[in-house]
N, C-alpha and C. Protein backbone atom coordinates (compact mmCIF):
# COMPACT_ATOMS: atom_id res chain seq x y z
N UNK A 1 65.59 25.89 34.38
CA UNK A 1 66.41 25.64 35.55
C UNK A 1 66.45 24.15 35.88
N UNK A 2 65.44 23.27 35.47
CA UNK A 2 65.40 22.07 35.83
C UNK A 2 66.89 21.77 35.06
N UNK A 3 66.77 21.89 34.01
CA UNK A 3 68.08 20.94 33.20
C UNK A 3 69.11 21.72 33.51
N UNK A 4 69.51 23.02 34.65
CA UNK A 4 70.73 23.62 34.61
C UNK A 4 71.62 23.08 35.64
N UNK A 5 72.74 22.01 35.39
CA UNK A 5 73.58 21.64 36.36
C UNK A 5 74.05 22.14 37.47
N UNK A 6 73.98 23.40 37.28
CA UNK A 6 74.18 24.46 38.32
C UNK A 6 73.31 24.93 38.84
N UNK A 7 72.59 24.49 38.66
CA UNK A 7 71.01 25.11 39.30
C UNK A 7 70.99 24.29 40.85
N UNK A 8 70.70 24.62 42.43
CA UNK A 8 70.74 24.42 43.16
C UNK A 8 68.89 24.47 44.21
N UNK A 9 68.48 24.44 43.03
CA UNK A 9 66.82 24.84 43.50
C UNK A 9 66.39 23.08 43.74
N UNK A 10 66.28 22.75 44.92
CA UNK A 10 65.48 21.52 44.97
C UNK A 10 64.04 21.39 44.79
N UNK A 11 63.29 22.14 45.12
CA UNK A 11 62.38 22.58 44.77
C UNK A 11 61.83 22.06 43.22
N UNK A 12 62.69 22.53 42.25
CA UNK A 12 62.34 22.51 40.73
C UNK A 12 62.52 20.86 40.53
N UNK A 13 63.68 19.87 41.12
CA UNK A 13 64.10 18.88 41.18
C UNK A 13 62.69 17.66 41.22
N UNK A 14 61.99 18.28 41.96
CA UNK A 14 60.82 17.10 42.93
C UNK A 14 59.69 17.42 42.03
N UNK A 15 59.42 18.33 41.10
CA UNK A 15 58.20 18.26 40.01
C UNK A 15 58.64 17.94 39.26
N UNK A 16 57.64 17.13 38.01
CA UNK A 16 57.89 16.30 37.17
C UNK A 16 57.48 17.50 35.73
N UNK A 17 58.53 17.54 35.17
CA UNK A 17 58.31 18.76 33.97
C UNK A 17 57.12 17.91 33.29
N UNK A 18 56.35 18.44 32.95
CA UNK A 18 55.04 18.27 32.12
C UNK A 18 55.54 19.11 30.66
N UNK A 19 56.21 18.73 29.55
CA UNK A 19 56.34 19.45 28.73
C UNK A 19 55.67 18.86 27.36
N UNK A 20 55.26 17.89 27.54
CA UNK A 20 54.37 17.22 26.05
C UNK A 20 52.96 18.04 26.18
N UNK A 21 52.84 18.06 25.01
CA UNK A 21 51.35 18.97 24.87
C UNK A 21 50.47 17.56 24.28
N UNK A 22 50.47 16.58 24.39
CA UNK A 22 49.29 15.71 24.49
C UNK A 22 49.33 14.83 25.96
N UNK A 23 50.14 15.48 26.85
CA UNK A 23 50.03 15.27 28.84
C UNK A 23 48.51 16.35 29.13
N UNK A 24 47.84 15.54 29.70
CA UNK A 24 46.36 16.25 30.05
C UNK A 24 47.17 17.36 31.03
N UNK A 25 47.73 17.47 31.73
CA UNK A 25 48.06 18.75 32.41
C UNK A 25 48.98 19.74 31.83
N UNK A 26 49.30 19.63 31.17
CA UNK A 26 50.03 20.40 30.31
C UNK A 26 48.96 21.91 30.01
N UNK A 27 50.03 23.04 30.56
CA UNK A 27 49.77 24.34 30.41
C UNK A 27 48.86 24.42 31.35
N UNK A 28 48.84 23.75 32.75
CA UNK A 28 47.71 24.09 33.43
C UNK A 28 48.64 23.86 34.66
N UNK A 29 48.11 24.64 35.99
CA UNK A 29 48.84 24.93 36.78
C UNK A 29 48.47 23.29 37.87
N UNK A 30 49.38 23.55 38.79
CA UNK A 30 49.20 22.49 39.63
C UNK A 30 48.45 22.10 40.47
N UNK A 31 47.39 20.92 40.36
CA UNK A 31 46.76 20.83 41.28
C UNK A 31 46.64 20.90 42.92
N UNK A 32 45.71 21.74 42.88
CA UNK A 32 45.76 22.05 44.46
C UNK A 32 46.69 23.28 44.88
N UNK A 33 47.15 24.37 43.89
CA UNK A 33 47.95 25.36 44.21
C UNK A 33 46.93 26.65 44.10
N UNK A 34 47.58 27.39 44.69
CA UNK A 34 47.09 28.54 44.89
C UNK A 34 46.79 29.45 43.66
N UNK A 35 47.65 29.31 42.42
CA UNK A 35 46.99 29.17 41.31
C UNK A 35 45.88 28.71 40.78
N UNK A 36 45.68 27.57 40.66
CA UNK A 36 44.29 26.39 40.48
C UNK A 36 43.34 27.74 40.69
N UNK A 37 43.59 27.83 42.16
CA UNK A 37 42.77 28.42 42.61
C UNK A 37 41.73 29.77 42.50
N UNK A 38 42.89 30.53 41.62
CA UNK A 38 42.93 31.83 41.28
C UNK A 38 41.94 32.18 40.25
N UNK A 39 42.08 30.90 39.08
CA UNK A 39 41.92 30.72 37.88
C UNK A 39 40.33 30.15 38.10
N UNK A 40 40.08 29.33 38.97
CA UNK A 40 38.65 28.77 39.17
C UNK A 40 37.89 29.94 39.72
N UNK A 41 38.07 30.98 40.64
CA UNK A 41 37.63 31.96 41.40
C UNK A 41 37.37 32.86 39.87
N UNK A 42 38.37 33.23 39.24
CA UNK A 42 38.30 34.25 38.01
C UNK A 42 37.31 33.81 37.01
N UNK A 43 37.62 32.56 36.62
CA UNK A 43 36.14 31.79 35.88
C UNK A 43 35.03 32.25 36.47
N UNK A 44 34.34 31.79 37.41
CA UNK A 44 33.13 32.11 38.69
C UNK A 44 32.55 33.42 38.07
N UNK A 45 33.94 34.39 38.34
CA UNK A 45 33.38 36.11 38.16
C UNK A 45 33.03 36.12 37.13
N UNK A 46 33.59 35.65 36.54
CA UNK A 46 33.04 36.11 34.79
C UNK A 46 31.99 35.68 34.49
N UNK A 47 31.96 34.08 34.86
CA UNK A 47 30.64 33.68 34.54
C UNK A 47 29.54 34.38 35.69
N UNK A 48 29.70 35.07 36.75
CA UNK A 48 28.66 35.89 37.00
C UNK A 48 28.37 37.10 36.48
N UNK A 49 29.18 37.96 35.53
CA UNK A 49 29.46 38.73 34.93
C UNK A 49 28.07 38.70 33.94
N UNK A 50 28.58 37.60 33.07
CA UNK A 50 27.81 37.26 32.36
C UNK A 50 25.95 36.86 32.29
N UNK A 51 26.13 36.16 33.44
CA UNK A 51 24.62 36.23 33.77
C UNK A 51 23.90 37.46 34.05
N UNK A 52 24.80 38.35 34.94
CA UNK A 52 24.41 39.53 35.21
C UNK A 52 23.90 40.32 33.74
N UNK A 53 24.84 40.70 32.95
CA UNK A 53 24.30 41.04 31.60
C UNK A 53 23.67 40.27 31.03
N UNK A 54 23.40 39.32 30.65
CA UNK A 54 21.95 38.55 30.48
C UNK A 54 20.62 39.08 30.95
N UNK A 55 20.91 39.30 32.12
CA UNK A 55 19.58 39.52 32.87
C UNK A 55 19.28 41.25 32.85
N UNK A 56 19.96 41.82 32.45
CA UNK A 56 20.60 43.37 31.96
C UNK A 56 19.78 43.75 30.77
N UNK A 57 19.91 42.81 29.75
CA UNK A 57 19.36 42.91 28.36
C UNK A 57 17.97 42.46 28.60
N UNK A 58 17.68 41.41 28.79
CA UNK A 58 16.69 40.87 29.49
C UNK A 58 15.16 42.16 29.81
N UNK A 59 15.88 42.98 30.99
CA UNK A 59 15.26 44.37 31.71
C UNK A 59 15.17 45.24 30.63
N UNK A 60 15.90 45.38 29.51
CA UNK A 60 16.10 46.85 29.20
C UNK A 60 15.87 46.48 27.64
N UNK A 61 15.99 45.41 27.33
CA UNK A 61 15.69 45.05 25.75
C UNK A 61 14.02 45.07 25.84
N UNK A 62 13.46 44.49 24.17
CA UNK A 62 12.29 44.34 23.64
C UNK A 62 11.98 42.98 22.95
N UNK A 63 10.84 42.61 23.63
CA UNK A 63 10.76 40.80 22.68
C UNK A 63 10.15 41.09 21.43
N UNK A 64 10.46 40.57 20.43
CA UNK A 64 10.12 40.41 19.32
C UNK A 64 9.14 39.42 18.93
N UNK A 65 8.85 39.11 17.46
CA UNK A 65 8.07 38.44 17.24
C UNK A 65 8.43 36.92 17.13
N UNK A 66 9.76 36.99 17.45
CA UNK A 66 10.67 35.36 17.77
C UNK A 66 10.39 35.19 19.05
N UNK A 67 10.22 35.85 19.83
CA UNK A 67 10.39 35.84 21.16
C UNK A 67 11.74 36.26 21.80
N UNK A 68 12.48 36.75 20.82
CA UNK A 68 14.18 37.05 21.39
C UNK A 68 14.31 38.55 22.25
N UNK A 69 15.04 38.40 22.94
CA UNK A 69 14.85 39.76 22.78
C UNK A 69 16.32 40.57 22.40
N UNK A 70 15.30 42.03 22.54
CA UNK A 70 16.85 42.40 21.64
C UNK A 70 17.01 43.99 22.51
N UNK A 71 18.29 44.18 22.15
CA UNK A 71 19.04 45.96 22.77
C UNK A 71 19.96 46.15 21.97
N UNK A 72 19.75 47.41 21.33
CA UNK A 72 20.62 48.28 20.84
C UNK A 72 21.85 48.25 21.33
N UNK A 73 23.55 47.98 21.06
CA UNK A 73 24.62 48.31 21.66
C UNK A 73 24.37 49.40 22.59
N UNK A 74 24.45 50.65 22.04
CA UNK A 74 23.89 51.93 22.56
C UNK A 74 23.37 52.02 24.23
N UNK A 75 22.19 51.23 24.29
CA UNK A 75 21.67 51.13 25.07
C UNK A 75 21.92 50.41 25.93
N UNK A 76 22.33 49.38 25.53
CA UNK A 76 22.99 48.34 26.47
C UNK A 76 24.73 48.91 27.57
N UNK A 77 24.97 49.56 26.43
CA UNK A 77 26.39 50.22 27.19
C UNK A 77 25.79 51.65 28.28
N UNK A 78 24.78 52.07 27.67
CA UNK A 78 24.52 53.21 28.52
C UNK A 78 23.69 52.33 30.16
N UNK A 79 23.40 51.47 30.03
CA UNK A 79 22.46 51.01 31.59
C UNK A 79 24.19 50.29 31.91
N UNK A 80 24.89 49.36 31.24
CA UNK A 80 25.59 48.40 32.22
C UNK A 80 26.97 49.12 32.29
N UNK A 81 27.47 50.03 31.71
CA UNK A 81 28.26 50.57 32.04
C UNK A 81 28.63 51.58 33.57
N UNK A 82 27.46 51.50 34.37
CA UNK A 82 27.39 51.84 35.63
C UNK A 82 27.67 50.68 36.62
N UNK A 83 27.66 49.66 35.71
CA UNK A 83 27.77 48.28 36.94
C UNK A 83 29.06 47.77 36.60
N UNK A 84 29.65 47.79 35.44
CA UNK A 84 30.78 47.50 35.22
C UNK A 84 31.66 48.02 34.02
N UNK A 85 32.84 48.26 33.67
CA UNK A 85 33.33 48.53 32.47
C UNK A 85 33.92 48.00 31.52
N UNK A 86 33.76 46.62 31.75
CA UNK A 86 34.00 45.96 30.83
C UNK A 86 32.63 45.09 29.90
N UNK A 87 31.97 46.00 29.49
CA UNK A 87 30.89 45.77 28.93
C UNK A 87 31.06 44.97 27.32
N UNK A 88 32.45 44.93 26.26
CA UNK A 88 32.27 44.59 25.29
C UNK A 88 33.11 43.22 25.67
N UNK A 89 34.16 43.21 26.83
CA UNK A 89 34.70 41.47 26.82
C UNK A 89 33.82 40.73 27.21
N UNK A 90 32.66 41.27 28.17
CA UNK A 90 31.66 40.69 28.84
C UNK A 90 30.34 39.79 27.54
N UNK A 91 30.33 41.00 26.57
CA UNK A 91 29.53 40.52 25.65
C UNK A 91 30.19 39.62 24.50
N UNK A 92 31.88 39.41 24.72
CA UNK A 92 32.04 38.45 23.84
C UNK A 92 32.28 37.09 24.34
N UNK A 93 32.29 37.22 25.58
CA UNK A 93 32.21 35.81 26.36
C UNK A 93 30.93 35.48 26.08
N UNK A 94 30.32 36.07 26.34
CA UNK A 94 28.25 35.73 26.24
C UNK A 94 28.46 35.41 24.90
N UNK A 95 28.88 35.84 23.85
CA UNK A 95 28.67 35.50 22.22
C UNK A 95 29.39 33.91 22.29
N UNK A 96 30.64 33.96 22.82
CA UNK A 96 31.44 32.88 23.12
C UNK A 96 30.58 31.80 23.36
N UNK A 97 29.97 31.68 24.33
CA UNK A 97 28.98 30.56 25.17
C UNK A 97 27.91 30.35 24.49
N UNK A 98 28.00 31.40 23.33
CA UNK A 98 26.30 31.15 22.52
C UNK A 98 25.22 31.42 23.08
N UNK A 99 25.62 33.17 24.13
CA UNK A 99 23.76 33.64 25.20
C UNK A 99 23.50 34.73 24.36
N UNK A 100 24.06 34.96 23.16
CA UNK A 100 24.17 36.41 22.94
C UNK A 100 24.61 36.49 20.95
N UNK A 101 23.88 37.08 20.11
CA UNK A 101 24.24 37.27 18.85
C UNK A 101 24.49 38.68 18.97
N UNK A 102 25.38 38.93 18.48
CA UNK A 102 25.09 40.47 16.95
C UNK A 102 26.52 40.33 16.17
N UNK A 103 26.31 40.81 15.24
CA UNK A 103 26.94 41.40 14.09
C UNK A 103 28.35 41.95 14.22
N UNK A 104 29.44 41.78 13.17
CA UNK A 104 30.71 42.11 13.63
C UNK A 104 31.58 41.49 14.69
N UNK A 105 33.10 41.93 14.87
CA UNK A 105 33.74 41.26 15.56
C UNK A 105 33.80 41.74 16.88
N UNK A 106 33.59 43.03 16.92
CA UNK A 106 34.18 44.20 18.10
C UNK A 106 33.18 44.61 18.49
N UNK A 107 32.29 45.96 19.41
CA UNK A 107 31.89 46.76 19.12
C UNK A 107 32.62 47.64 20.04
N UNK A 108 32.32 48.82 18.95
CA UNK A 108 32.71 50.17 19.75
C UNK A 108 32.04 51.24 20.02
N UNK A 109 31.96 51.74 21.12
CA UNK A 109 30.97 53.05 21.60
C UNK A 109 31.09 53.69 20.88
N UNK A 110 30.19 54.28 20.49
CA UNK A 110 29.58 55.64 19.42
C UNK A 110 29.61 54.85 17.91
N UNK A 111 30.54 54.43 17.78
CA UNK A 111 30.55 53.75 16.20
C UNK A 111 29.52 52.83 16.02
N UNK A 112 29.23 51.83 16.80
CA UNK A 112 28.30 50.64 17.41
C UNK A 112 27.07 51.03 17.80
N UNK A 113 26.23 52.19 18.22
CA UNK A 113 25.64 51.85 18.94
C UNK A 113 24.29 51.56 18.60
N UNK A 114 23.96 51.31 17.05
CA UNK A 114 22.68 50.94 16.86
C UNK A 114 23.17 49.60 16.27
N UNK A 115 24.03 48.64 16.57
CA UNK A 115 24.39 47.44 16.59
C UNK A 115 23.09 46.57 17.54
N UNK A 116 22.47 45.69 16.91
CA UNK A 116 21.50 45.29 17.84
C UNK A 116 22.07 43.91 18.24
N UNK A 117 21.97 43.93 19.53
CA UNK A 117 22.15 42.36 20.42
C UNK A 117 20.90 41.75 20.64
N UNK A 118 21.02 40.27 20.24
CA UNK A 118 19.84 39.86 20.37
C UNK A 118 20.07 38.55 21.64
N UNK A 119 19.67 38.38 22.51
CA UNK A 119 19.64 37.26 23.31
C UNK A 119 18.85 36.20 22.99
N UNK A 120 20.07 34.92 23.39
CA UNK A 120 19.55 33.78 22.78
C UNK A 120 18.90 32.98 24.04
């Protein structure tokens, strides 16, 4: 709409299109909008998400002779699946951040569940 001659939105007129992808703001919403906002709040959860299952495995796993400890998929889905249901995006953010190993790309209930997670 910015470039449509006929376009009557002033609004669109008074922001500056950010369309180069080596502009540091590029693909990121506007500072100080209610967006920004949304997106920093949603980060937060997750990353409490995450600690939360940390501290999940933590309770319900076994230390080893590394000192790691570790939980069965299995087991891990049967305690945190009462606190939340998103128990396998949760554990690939944790793999993401490097709090969390196991094996494979996915896991899936029943197929997975002697998949062992080991906390790092």
């Amino acid at each position: 709409q910015r470039k449509n001659p006929f376009s009557s939105d002033d609004r669109l007129a008074s922001k500056p299109a950010n369309t180069h992808r080596g502009d540091p703001t590029y693909g990121r919403p506007p500072e100080g909008s209610r967006t920004e906002q949304r997106g920093r709040d949603a980060h937060s959860h997750v990353g409490r998400e995450v600690d939360e299952l940390c501290l999940i495995i933590r309770r319900t796993g076994e230390v080893g002779e590394d000192g790691h400890v570790r939980v069965t998929f299995g087991q891990l889905f049967e305690t945190y699946v009462t606190i939340s249901n998103k128990v396998v995006g949760i554990l690939l953010r944790a793999r993401k951040h490097g709090l969390v190993h196991f094996e494979g790309e996915m896991l899936w209930q029943g197929k997975d569940d002697d998949v062992v997670i080991t906390l790092l």
